[in-house]
C-alpha atoms as a PDB file:
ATOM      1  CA  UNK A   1      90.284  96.101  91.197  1.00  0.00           C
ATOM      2  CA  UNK A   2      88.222  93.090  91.557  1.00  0.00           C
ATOM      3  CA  UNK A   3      84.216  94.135  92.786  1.00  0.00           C
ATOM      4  CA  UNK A   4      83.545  93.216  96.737  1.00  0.00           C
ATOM      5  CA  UNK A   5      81.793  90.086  97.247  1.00  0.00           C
ATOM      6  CA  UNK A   6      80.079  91.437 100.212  1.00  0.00           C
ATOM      7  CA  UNK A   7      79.806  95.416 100.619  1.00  0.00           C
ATOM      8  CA  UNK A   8      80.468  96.531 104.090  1.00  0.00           C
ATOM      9  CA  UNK A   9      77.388  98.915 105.502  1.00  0.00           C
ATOM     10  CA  UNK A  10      78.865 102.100 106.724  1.00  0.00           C
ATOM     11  CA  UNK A  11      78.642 102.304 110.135  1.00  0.00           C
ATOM     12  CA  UNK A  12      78.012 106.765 110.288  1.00  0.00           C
ATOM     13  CA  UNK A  13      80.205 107.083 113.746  1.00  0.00           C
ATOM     14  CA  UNK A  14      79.057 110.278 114.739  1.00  0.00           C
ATOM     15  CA  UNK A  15      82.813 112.210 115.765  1.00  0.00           C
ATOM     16  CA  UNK A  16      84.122 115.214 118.114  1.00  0.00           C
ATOM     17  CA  UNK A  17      87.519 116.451 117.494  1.00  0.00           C
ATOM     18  CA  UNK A  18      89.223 118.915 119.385  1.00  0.00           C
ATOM     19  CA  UNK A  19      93.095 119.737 119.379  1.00  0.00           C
ATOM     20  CA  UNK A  20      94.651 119.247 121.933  1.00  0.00           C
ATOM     21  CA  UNK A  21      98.585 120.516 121.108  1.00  0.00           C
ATOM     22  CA  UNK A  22     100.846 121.352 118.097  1.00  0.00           C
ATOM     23  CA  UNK A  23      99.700 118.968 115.128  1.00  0.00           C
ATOM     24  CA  UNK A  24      97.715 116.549 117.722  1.00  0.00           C
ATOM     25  CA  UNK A  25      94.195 115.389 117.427  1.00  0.00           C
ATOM     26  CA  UNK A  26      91.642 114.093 120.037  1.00  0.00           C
ATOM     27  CA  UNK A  27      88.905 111.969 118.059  1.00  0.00           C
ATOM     28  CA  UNK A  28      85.898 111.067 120.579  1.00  0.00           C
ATOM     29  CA  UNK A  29      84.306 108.417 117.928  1.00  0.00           C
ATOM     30  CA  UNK A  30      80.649 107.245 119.142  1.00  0.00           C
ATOM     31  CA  UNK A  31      78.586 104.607 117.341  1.00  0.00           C
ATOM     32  CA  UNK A  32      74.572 104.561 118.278  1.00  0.00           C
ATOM     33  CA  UNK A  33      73.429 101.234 120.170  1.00  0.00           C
ATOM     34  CA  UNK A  34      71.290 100.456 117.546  1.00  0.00           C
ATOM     35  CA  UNK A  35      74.283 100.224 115.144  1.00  0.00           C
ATOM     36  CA  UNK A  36      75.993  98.200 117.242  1.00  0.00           C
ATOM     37  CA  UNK A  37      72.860  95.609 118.060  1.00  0.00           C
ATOM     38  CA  UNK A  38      72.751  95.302 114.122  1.00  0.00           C
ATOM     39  CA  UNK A  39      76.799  94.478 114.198  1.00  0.00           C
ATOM     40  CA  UNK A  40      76.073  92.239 116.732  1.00  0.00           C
ATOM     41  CA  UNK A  41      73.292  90.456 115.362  1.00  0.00           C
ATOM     42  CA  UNK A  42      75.407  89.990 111.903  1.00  0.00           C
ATOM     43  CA  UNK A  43      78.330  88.679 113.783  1.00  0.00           C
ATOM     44  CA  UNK A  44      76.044  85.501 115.617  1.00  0.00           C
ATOM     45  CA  UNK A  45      73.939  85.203 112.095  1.00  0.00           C
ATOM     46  CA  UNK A  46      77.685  84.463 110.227  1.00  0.00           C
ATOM     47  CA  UNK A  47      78.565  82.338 113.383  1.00  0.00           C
ATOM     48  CA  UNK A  48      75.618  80.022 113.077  1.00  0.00           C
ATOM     49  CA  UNK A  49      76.178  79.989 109.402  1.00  0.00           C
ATOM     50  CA  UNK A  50      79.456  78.587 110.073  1.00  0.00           C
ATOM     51  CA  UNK A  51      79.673  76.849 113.440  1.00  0.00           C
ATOM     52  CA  UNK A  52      78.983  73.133 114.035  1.00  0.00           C
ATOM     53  CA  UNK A  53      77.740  72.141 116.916  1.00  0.00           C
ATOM     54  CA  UNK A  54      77.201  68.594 118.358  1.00  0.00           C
ATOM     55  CA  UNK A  55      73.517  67.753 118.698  1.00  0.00           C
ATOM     56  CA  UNK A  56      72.592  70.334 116.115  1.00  0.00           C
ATOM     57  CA  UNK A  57      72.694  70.903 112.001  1.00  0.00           C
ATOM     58  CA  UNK A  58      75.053  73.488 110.792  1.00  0.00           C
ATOM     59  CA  UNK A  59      73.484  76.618 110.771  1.00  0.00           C
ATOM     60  CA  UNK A  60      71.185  75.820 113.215  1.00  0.00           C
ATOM     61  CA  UNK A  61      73.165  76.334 116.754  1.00  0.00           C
ATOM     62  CA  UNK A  62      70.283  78.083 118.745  1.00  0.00           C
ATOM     63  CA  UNK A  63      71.971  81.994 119.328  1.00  0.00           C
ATOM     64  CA  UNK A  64      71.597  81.743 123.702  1.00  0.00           C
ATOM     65  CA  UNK A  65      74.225  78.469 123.016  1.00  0.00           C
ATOM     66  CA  UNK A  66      76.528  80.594 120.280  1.00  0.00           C
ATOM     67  CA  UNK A  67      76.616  83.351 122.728  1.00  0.00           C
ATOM     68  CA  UNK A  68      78.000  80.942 125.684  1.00  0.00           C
ATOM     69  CA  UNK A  69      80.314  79.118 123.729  1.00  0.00           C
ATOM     70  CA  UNK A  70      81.469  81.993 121.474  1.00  0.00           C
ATOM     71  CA  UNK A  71      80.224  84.945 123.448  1.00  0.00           C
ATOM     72  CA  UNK A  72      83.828  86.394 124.604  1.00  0.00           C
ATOM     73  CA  UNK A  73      85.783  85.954 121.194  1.00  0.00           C
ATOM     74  CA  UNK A  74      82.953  87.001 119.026  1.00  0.00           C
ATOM     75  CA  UNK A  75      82.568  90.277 120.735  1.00  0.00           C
ATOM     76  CA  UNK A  76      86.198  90.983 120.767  1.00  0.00           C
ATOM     77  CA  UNK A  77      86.873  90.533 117.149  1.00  0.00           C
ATOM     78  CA  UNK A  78      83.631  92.909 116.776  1.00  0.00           C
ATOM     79  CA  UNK A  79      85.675  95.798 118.864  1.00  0.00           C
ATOM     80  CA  UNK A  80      88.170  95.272 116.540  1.00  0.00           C
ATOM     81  CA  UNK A  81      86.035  95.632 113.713  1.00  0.00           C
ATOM     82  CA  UNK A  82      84.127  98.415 114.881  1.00  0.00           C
ATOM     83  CA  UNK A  83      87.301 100.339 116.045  1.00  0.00           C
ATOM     84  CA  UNK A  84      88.746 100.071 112.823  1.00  0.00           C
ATOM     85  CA  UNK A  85      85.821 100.656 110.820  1.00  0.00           C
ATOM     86  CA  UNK A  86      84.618 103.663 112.441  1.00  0.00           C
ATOM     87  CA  UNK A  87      88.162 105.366 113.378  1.00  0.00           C
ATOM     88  CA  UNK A  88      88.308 104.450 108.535  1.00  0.00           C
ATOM     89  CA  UNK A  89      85.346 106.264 108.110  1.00  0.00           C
ATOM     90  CA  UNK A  90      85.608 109.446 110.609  1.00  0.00           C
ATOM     91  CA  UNK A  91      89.688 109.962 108.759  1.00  0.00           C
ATOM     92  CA  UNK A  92      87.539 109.762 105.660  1.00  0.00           C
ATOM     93  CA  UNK A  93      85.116 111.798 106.305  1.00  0.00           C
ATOM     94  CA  UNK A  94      86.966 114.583 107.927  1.00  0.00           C
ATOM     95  CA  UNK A  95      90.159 114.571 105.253  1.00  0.00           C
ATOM     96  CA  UNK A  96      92.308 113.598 108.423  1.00  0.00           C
ATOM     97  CA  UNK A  97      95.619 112.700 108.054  1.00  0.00           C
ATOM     98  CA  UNK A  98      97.237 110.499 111.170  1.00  0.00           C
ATOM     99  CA  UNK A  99     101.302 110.916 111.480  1.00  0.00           C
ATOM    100  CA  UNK A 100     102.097 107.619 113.395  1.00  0.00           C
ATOM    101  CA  UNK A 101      99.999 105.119 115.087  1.00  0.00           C
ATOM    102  CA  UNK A 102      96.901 106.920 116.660  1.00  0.00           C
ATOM    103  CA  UNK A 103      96.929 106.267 120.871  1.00  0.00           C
ATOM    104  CA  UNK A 104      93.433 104.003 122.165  1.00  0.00           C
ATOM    105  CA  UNK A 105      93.212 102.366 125.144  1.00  0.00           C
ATOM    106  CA  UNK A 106      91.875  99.188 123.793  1.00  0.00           C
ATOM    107  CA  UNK A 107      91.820  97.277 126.837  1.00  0.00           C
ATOM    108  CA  UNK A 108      89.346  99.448 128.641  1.00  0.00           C
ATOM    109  CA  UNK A 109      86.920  99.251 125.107  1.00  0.00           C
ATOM    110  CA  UNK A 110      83.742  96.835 125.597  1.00  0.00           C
ATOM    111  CA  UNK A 111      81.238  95.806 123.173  1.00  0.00           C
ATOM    112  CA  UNK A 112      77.675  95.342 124.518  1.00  0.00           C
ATOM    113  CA  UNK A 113      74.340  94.333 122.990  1.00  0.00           C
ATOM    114  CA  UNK A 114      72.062  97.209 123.467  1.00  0.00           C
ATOM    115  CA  UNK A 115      74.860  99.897 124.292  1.00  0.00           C
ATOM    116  CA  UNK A 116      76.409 102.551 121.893  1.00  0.00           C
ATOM    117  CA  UNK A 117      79.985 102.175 121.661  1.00  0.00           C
ATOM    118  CA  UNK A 118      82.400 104.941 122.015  1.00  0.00           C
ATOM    119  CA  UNK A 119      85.919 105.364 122.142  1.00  0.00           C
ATOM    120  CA  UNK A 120      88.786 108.118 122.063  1.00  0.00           C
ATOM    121  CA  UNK A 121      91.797 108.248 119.943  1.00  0.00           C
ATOM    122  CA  UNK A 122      94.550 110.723 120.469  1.00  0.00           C
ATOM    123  CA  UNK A 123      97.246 110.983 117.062  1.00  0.00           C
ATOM    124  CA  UNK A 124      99.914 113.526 115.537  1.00  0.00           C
ATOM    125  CA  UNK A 125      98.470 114.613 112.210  1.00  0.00           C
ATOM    126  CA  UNK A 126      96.051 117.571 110.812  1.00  0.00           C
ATOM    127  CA  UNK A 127      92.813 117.313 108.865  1.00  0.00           C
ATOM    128  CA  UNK A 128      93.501 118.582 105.275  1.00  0.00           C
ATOM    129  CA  UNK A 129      92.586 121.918 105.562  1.00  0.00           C
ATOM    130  CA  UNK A 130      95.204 122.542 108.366  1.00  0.00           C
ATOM    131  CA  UNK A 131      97.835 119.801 106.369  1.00  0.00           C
ATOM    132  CA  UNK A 132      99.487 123.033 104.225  1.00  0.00           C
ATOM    133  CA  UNK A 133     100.465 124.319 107.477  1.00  0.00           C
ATOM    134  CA  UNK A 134     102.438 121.353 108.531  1.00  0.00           C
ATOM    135  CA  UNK A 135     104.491 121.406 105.628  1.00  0.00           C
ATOM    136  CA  UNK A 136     105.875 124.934 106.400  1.00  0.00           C
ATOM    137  CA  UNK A 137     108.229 126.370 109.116  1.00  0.00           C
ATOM    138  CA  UNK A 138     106.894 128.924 111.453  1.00  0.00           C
ATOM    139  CA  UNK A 139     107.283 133.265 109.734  1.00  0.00           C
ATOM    140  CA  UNK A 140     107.326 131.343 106.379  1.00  0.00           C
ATOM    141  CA  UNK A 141     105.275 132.747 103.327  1.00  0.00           C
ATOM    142  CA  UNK A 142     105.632 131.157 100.226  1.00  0.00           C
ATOM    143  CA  UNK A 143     109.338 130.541  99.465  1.00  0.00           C
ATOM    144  CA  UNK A 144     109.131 129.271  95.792  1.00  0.00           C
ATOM    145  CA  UNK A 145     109.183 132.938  94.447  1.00  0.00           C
ATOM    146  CA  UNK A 146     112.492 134.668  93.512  1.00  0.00           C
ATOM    147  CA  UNK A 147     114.897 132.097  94.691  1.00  0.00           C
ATOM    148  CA  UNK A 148     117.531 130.487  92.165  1.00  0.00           C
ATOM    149  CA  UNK A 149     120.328 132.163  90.033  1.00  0.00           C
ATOM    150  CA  UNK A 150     120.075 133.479  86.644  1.00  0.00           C
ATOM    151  CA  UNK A 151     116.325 133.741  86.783  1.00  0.00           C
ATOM    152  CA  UNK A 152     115.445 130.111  86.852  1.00  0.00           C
END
């Protein structure tokens, strides 16, 4: 595996999970505003890096014009980033393992400068420690011992 040419700060999403039925999770994922203000900032630093601009250098876009050209698209791709970041790092960090395509209202998710951002995901799966009991029907013990013919 080739090294990363740029390695990704963790974000540390701080997470509340709580089931809420048979083998279903409810993730409340929160990132602090700070976090977010630094995502933020990195996101309009890489756009001025990149963007040209009539009337100015490249690179050197003043940020109030970046954020009325670009302000819309940049922030959405950072909700994207930030979802998917965050929700990588909380399944990491508590051994969770999603069945499916977790549920998040994505529409009603903003970004904002200033504001911690916090979202809820709702998904069939278990975290590892409760994963052994997925994989076994309900009055089960362990059913490897004593079964076969001729002593196998």
């Amino acid at each position: 595996m080739a090294p990363a040419t740029e390695e990704k700060k963790k974000l540390n999403p701080k997470a509340e999970t709580k089931d809420v039925g048979p083998c279903k999770l409810e993730i409340t994922v929160t990132l602090e505003a700070g976090v977010v203000k630094e995502q933020i900032e990195a996101k309009y630093k890489e756009l001025a890096e990149q963007a040209e601009i009539p009337g100015f250098r490249k690179g050197h876009a003043p940020r109030p014009l970046l954020e009325r050209k670009f302000g819309k698209g940049v922030l959405e791709d950072l909700k994207f980033e930030l979802l998917n970041s965050s929700f990588e790092e909380v399944k990491e960090a508590q051994k969770l393992e999603p069945l499916g395509e977790p549920e998040i209202d994505v529409e009603k998710l903003e970004v904002k400068d200033g504001a911690p951002f916090a979202f809820t995901v709702v998904f069939r799966g278990a975290s590892e420690d409760r994963a052994e009991v997925l994989h076994r029907h309900p009055g089960e013990e362990d059913r490897g011992q004593g079964r076969g013919r001729g002593g196998r």
